[in-house]
PDB file of N, CA and C in Angstrom:
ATOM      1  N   UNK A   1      10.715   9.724 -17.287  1.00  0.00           N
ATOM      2  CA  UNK A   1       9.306  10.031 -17.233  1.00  0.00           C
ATOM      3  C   UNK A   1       9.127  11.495 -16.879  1.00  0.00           C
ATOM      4  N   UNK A   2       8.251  11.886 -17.251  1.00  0.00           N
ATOM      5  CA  UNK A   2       7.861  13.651 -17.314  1.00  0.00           C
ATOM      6  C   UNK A   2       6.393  13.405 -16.727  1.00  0.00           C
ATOM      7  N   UNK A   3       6.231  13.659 -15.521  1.00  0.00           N
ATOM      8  CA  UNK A   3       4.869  14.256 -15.013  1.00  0.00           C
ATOM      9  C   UNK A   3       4.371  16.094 -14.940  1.00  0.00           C
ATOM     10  N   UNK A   4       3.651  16.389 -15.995  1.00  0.00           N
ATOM     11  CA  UNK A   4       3.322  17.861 -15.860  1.00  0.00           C
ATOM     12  C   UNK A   4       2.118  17.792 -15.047  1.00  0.00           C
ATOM     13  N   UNK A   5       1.467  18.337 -14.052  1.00  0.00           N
ATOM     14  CA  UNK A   5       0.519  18.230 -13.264  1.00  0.00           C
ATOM     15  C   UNK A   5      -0.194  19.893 -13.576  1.00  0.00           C
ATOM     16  N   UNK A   6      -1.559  20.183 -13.641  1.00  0.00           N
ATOM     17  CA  UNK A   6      -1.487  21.117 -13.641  1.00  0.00           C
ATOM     18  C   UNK A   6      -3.567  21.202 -12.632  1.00  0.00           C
ATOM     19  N   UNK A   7      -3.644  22.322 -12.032  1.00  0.00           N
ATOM     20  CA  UNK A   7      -4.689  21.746 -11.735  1.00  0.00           C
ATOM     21  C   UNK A   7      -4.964  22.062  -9.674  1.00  0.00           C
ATOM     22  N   UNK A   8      -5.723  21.631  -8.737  1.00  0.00           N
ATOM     23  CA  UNK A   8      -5.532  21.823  -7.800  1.00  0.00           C
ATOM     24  C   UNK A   8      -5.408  20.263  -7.182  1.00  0.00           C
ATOM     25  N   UNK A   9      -4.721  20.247  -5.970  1.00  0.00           N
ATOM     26  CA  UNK A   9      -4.129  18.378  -5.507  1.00  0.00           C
ATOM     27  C   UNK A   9      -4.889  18.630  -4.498  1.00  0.00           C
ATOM     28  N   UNK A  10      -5.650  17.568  -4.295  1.00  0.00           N
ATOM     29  CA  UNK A  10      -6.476  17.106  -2.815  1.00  0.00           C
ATOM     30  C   UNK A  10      -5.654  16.179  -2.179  1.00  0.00           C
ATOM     31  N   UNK A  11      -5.433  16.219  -0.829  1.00  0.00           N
ATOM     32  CA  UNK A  11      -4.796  15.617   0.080  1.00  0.00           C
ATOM     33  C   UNK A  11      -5.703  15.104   1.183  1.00  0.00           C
ATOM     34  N   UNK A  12      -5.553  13.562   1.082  1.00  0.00           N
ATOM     35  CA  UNK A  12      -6.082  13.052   2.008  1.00  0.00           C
ATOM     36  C   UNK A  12      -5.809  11.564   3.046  1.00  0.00           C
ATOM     37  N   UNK A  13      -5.985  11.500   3.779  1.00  0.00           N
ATOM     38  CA  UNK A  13      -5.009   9.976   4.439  1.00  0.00           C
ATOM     39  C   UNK A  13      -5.891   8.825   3.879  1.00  0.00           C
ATOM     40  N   UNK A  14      -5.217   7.641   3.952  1.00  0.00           N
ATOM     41  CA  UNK A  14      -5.908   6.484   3.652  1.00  0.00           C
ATOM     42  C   UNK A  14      -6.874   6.623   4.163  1.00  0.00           C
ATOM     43  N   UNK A  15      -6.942   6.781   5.250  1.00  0.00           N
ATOM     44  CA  UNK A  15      -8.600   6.320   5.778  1.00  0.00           C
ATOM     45  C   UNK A  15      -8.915   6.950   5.873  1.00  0.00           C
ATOM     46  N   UNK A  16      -9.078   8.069   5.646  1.00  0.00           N
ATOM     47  CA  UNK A  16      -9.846   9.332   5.142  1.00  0.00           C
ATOM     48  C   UNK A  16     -10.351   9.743   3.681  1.00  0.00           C
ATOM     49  N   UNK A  17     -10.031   8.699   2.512  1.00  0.00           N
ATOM     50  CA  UNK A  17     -10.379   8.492   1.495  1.00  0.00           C
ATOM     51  C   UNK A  17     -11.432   7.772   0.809  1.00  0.00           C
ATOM     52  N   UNK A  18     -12.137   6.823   1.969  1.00  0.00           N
ATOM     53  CA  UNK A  18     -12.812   6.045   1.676  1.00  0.00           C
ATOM     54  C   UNK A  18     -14.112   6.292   1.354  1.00  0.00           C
ATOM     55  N   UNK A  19     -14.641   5.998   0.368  1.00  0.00           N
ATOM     56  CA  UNK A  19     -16.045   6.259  -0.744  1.00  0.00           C
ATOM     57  C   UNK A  19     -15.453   7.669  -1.701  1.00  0.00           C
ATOM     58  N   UNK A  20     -14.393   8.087  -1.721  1.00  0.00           N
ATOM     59  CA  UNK A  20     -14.191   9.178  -2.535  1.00  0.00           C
ATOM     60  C   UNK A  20     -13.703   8.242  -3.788  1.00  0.00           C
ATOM     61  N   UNK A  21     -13.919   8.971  -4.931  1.00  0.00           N
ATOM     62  CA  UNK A  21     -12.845   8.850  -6.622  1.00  0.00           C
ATOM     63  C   UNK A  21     -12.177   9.763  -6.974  1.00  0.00           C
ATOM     64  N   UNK A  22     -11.170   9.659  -7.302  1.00  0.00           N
ATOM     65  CA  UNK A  22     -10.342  10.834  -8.165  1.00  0.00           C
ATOM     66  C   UNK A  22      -9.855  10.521  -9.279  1.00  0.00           C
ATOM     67  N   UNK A  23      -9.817  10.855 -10.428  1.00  0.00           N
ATOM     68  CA  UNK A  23      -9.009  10.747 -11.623  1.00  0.00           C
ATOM     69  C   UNK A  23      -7.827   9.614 -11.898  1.00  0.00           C
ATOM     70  N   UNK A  24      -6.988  10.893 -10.958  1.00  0.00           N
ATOM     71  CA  UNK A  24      -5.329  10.698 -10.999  1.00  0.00           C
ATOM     72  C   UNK A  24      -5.437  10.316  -9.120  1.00  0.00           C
ATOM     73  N   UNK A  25      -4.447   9.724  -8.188  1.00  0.00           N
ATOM     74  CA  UNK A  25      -4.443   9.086  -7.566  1.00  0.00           C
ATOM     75  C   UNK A  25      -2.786   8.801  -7.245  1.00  0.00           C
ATOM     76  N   UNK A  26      -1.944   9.203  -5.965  1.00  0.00           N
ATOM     77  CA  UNK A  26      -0.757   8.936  -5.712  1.00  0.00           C
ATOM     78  C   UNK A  26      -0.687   8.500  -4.271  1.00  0.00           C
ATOM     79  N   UNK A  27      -0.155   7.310  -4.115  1.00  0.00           N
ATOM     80  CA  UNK A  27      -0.304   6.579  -2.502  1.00  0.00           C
ATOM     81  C   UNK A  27       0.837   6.718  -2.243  1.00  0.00           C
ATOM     82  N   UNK A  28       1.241   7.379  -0.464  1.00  0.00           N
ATOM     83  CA  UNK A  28       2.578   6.927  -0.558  1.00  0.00           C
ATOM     84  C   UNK A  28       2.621   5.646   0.804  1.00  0.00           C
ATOM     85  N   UNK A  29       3.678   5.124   0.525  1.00  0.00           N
ATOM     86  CA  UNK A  29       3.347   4.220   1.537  1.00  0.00           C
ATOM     87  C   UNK A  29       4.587   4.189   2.450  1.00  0.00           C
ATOM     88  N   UNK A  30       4.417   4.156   3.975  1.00  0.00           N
ATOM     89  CA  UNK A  30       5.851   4.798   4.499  1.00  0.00           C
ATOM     90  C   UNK A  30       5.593   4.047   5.826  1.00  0.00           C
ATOM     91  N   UNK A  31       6.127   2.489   6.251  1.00  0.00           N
ATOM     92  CA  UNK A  31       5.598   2.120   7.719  1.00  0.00           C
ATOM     93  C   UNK A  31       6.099   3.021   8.527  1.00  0.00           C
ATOM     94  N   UNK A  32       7.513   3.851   8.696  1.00  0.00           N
ATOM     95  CA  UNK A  32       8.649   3.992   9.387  1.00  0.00           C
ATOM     96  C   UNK A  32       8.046   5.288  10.077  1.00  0.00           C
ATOM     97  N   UNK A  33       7.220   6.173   8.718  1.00  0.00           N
ATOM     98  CA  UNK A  33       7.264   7.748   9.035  1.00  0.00           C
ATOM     99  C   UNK A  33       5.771   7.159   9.966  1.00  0.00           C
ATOM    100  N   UNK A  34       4.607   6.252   9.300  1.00  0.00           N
ATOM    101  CA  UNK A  34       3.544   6.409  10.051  1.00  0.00           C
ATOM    102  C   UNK A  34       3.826   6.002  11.642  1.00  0.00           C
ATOM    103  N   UNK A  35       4.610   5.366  11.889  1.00  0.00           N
ATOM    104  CA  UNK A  35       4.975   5.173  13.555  1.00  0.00           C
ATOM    105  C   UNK A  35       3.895   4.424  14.188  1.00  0.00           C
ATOM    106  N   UNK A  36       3.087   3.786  13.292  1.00  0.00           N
ATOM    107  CA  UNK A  36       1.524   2.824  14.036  1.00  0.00           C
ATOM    108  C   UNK A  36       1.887   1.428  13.865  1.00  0.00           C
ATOM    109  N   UNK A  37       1.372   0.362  15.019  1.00  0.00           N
ATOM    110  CA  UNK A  37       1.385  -0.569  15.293  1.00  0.00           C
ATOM    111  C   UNK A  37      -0.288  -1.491  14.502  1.00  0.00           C
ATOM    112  N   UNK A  38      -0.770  -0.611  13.946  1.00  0.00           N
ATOM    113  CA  UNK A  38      -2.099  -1.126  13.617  1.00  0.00           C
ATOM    114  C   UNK A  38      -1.415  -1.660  12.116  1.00  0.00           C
ATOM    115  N   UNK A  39      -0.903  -0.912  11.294  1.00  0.00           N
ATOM    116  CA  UNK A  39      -0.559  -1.488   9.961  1.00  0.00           C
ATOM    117  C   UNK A  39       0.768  -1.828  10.109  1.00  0.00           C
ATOM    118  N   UNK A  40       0.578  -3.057   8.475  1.00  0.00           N
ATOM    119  CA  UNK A  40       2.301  -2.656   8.323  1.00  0.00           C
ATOM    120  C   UNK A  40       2.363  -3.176   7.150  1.00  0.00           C
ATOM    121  N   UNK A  41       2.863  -2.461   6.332  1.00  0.00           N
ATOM    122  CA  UNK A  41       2.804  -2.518   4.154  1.00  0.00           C
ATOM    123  C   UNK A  41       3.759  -3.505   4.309  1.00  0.00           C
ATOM    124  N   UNK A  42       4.446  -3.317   5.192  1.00  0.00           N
ATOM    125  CA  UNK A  42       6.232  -4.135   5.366  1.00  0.00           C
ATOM    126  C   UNK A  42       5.714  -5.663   5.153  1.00  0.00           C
ATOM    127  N   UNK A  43       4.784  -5.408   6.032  1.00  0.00           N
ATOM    128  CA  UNK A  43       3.943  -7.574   6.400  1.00  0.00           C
ATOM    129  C   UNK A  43       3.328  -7.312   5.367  1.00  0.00           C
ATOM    130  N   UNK A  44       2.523  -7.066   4.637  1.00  0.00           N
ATOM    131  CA  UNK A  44       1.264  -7.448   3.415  1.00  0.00           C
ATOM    132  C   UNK A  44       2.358  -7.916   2.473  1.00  0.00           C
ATOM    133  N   UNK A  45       3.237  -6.911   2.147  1.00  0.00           N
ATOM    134  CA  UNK A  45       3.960  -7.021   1.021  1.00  0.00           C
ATOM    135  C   UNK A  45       5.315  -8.271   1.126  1.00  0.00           C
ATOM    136  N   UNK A  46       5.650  -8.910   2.280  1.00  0.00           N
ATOM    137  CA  UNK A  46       6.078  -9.933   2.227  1.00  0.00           C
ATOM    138  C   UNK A  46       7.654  -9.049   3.040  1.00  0.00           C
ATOM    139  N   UNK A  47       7.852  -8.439   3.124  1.00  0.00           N
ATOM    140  CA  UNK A  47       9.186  -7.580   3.792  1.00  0.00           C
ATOM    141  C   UNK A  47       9.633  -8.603   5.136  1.00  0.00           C
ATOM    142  N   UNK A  48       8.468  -8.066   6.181  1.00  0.00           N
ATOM    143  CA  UNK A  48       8.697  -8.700   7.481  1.00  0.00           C
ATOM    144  C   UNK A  48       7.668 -10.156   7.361  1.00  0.00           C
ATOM    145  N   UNK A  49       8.343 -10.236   8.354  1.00  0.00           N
ATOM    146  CA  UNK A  49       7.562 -11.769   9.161  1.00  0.00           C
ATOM    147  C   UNK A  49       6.156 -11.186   9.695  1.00  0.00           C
ATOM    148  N   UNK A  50       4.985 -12.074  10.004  1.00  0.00           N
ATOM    149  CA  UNK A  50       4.010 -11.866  10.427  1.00  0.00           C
ATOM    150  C   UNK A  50       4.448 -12.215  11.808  1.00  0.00           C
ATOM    151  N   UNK A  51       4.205 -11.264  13.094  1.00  0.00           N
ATOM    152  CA  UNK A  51       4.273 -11.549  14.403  1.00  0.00           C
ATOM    153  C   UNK A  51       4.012 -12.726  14.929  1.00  0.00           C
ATOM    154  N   UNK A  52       4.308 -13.220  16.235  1.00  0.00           N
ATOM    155  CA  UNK A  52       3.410 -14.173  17.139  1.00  0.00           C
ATOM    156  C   UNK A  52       1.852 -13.775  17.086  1.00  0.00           C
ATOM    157  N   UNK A  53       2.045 -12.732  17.754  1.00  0.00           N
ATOM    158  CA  UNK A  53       0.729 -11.687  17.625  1.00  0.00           C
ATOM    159  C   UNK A  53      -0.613 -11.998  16.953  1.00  0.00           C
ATOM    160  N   UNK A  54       0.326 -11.839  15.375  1.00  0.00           N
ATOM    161  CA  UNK A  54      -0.683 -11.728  14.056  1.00  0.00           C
ATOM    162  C   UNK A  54      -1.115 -13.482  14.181  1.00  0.00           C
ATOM    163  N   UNK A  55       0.080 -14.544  14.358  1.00  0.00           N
ATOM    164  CA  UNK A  55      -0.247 -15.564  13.911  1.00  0.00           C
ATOM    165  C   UNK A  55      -1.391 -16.100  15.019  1.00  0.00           C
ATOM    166  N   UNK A  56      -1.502 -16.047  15.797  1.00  0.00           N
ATOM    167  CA  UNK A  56      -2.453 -16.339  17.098  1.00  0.00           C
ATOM    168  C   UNK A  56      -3.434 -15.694  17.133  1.00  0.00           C
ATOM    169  N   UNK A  57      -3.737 -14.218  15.777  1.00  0.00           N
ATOM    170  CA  UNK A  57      -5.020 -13.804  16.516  1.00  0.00           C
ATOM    171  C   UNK A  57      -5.335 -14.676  14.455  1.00  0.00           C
ATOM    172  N   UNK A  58      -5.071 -14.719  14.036  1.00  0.00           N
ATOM    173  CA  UNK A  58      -4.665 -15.656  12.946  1.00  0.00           C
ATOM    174  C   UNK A  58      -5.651 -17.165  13.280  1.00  0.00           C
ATOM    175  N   UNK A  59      -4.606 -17.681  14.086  1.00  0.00           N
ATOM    176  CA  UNK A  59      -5.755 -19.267  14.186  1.00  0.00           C
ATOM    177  C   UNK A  59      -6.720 -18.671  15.435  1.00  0.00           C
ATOM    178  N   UNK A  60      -7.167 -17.594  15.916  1.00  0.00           N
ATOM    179  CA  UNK A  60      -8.399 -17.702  17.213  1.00  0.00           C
ATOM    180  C   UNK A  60      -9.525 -17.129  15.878  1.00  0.00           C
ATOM    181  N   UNK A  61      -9.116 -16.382  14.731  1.00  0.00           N
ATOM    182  CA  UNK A  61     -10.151 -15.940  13.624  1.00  0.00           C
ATOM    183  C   UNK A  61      -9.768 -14.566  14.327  1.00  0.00           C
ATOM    184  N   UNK A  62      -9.318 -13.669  14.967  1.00  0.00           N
ATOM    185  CA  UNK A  62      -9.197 -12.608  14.964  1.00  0.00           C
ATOM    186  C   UNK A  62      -8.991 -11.836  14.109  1.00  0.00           C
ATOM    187  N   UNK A  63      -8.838 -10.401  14.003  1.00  0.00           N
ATOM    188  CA  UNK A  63      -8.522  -9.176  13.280  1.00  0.00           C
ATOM    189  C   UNK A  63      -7.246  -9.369  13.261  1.00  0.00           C
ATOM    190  N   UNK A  64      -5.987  -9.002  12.185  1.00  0.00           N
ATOM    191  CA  UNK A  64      -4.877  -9.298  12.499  1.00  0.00           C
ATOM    192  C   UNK A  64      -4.491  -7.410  11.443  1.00  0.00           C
ATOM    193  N   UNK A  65      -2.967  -7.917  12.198  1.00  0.00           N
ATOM    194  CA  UNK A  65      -2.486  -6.338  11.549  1.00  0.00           C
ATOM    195  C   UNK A  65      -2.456  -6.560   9.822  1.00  0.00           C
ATOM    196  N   UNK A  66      -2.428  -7.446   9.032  1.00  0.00           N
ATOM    197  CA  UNK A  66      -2.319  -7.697   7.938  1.00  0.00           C
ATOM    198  C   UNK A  66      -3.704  -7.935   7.155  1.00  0.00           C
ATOM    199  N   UNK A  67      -4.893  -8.107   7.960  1.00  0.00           N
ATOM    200  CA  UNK A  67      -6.621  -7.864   7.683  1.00  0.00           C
ATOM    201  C   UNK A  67      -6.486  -6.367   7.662  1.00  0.00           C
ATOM    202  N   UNK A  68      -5.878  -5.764   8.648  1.00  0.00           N
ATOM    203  CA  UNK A  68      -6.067  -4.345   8.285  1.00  0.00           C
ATOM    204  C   UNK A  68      -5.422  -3.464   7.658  1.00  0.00           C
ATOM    205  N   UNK A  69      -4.362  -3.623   7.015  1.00  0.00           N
ATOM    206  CA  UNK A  69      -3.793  -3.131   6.254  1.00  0.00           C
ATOM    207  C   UNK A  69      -4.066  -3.707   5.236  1.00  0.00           C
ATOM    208  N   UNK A  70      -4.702  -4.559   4.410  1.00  0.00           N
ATOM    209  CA  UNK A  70      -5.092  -5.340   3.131  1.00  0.00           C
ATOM    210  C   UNK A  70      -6.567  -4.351   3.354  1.00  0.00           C
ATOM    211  N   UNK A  71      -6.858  -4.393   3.855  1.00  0.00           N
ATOM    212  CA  UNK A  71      -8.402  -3.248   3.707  1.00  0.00           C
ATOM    213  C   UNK A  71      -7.380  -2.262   3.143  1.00  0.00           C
ATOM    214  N   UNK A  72      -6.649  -1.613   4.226  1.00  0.00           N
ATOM    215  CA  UNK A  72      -6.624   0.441   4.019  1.00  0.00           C
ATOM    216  C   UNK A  72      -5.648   0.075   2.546  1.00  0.00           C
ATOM    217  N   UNK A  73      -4.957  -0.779   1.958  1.00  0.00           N
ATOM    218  CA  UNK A  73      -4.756  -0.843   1.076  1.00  0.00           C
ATOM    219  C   UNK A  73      -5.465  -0.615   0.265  1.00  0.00           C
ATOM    220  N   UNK A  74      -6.347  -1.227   0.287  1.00  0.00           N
ATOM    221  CA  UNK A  74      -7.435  -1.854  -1.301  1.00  0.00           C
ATOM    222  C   UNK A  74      -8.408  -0.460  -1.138  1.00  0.00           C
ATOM    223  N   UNK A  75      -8.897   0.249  -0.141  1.00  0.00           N
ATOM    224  CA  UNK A  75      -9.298   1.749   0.083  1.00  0.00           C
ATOM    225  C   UNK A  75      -8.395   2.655  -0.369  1.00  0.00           C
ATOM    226  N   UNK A  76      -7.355   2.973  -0.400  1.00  0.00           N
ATOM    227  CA  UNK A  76      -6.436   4.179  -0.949  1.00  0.00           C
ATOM    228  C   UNK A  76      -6.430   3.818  -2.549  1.00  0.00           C
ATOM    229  N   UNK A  77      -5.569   2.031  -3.139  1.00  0.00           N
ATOM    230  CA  UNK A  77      -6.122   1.906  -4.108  1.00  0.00           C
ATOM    231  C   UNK A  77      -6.943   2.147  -5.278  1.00  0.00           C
ATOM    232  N   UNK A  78      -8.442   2.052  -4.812  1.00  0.00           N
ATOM    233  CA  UNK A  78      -9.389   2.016  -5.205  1.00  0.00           C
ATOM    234  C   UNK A  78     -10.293   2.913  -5.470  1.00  0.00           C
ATOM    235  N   UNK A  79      -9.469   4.437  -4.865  1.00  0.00           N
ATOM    236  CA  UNK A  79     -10.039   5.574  -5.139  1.00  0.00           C
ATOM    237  C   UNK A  79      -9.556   6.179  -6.379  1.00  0.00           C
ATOM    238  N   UNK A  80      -8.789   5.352  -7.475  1.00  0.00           N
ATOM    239  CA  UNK A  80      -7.957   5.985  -8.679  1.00  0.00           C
ATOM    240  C   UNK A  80      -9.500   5.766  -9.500  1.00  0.00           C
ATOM    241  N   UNK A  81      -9.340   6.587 -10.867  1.00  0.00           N
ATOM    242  CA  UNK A  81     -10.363   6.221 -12.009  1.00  0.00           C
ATOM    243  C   UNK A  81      -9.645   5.711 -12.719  1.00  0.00           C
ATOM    244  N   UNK A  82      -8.447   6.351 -13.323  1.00  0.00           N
ATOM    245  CA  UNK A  82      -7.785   6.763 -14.329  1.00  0.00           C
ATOM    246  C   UNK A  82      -6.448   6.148 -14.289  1.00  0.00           C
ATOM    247  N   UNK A  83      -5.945   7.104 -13.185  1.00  0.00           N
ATOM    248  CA  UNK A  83      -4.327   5.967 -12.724  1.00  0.00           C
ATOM    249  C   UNK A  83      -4.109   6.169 -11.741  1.00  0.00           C
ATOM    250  N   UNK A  84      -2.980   5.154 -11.300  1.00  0.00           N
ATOM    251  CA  UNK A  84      -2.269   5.382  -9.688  1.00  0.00           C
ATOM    252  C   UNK A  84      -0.884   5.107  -9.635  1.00  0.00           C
ATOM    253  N   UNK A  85      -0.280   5.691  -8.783  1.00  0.00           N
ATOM    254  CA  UNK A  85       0.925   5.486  -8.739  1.00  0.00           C
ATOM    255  C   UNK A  85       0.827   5.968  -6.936  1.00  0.00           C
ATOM    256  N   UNK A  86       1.691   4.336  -6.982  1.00  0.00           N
ATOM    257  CA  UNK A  86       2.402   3.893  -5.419  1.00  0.00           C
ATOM    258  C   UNK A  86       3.911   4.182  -5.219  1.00  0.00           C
ATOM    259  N   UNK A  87       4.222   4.992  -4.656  1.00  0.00           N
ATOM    260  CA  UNK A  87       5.381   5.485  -3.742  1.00  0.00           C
ATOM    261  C   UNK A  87       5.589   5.124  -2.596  1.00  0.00           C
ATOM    262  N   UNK A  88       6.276   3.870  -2.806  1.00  0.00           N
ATOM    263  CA  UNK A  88       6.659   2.874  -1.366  1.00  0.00           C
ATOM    264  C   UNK A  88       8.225   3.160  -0.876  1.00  0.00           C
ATOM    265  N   UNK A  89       8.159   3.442   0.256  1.00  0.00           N
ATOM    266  CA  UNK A  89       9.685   3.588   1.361  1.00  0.00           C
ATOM    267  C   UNK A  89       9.751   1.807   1.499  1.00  0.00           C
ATOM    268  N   UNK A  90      10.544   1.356   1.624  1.00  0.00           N
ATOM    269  CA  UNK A  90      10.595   0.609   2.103  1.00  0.00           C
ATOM    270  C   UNK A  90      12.393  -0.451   2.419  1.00  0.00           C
ATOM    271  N   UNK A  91      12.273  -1.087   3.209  1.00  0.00           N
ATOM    272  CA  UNK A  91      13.888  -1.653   3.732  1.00  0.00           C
ATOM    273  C   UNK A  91      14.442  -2.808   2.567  1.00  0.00           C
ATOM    274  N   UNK A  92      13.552  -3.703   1.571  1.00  0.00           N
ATOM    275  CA  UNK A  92      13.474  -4.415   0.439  1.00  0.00           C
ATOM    276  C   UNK A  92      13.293  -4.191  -0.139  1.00  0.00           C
ATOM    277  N   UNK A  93      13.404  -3.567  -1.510  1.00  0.00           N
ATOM    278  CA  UNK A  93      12.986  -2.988  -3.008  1.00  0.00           C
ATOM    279  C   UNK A  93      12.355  -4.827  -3.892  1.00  0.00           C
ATOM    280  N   UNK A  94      13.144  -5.292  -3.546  1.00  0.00           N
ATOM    281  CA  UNK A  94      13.516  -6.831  -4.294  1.00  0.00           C
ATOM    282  C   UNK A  94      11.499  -7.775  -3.668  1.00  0.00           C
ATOM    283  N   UNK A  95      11.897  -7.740  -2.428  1.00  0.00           N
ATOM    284  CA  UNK A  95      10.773  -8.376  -2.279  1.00  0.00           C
ATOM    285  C   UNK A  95       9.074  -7.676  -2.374  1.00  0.00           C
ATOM    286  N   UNK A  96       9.213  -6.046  -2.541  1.00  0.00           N
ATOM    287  CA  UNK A  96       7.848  -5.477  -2.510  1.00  0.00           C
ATOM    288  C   UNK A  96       7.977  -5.506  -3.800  1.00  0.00           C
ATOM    289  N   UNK A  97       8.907  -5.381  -4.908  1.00  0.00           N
ATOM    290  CA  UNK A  97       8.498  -6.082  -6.244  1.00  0.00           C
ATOM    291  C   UNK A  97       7.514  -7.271  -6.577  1.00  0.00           C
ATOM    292  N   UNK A  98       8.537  -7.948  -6.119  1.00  0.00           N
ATOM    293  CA  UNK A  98       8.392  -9.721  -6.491  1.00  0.00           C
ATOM    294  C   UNK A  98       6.706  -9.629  -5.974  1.00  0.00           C
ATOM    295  N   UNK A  99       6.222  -9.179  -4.700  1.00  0.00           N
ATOM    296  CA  UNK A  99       4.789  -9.147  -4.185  1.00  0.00           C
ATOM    297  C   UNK A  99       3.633  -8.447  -5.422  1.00  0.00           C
ATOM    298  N   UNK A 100       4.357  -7.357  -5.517  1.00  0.00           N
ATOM    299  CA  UNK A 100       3.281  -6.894  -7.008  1.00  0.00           C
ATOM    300  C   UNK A 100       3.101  -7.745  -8.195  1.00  0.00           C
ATOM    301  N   UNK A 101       4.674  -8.031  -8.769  1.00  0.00           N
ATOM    302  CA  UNK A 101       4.541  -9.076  -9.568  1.00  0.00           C
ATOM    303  C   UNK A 101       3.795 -10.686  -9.725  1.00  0.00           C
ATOM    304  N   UNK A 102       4.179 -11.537  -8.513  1.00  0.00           N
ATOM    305  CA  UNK A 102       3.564 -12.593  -8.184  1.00  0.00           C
ATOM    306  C   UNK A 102       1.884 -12.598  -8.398  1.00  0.00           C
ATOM    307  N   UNK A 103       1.982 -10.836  -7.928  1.00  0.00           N
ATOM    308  CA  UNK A 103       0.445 -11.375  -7.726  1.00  0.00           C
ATOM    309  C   UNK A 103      -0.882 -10.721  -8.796  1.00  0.00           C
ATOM    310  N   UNK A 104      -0.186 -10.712  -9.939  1.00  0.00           N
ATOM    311  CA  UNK A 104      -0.616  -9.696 -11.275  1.00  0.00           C
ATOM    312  C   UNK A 104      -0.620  -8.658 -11.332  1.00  0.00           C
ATOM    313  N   UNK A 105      -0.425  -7.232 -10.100  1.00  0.00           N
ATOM    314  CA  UNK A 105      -0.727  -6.234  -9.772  1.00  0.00           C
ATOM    315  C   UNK A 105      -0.326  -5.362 -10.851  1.00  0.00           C
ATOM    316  N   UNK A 106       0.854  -5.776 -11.586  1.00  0.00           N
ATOM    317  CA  UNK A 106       1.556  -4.698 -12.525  1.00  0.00           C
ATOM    318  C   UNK A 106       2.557  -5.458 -12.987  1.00  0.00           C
ATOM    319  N   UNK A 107       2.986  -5.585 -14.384  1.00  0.00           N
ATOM    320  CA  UNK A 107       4.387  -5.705 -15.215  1.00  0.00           C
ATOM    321  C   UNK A 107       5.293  -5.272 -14.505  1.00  0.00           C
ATOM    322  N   UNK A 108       6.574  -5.612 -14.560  1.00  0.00           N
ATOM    323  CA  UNK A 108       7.991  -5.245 -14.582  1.00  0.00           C
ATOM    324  C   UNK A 108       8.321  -4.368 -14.939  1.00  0.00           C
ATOM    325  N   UNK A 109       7.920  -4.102 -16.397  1.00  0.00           N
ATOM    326  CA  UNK A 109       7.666  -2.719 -16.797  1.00  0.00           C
ATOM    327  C   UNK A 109       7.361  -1.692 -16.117  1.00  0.00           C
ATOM    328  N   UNK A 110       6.374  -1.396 -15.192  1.00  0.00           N
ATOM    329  CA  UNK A 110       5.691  -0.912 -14.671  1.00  0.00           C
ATOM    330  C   UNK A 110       6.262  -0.384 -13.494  1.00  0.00           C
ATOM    331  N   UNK A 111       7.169  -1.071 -12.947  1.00  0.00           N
ATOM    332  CA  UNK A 111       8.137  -0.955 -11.672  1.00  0.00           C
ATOM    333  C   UNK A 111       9.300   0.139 -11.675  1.00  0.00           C
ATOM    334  N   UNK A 112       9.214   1.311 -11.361  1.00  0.00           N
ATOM    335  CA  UNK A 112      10.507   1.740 -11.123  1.00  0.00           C
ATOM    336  C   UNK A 112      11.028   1.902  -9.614  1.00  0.00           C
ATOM    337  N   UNK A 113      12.434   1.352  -9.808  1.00  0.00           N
ATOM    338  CA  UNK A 113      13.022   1.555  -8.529  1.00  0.00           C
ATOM    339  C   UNK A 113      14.343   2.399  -8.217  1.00  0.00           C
ATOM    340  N   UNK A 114      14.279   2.448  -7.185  1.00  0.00           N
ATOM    341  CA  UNK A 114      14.919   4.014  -7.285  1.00  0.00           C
ATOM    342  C   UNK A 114      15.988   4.203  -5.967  1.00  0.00           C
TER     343      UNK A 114
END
């Protein structure tokens, strides 16, 4: 694949993106480098286990770390027009696939891993 980019790049954090659009659109997704206990791509995407934590605030109806990262997801997302491309770190290649796939997000095709 050949990406020529030409043009000026706006940089902005997930949650600092929200109500904006852009064209073109590149997420990266990195639990390890962000160092926060509030998200975790690792849990949405099926990587880790959901905590005690998550599962208990889970049956009280609480906010759980996986309510909030399924938001800042679908916000970084959702600011593409045109296209997006996700650049995920992650400790499973195999299972943050299988999660896109399962769940229509994108072809096989569509997947490169690296």
């Amino acid at each position: 694949m050949l990406y020529v980019l030409y043009g000026v790049s706006h940089i902005v954090t997930q949650q600092g993106s929200k109500g904006l659009e852009y064209n073109h659109v590149q997420v990266i997704i990195d639990d390890f480098s962000a160092k926060r206990r509030l998200f975790s791509y690792e849990k949405l995407f099926g990587v880790k286990e959901r905590s005690t934590t998550d599962i208990n605030n889970e049956i009280k109806g609480k906010e759980t770390t996986l309510n909030k990262t399924n938001r800042l997801f679908y916000v970084a997302c959702s600011r593409a027009i045109k296209s997006l491309v996700l650049i995920i770190y992650t400790s499973d290649q195999q299972k943050v696939k299988d999660f896109f796939i399962n769940n229509e997000f994108v072809s096989e095709e569509e997947i490169l891993l690296l």
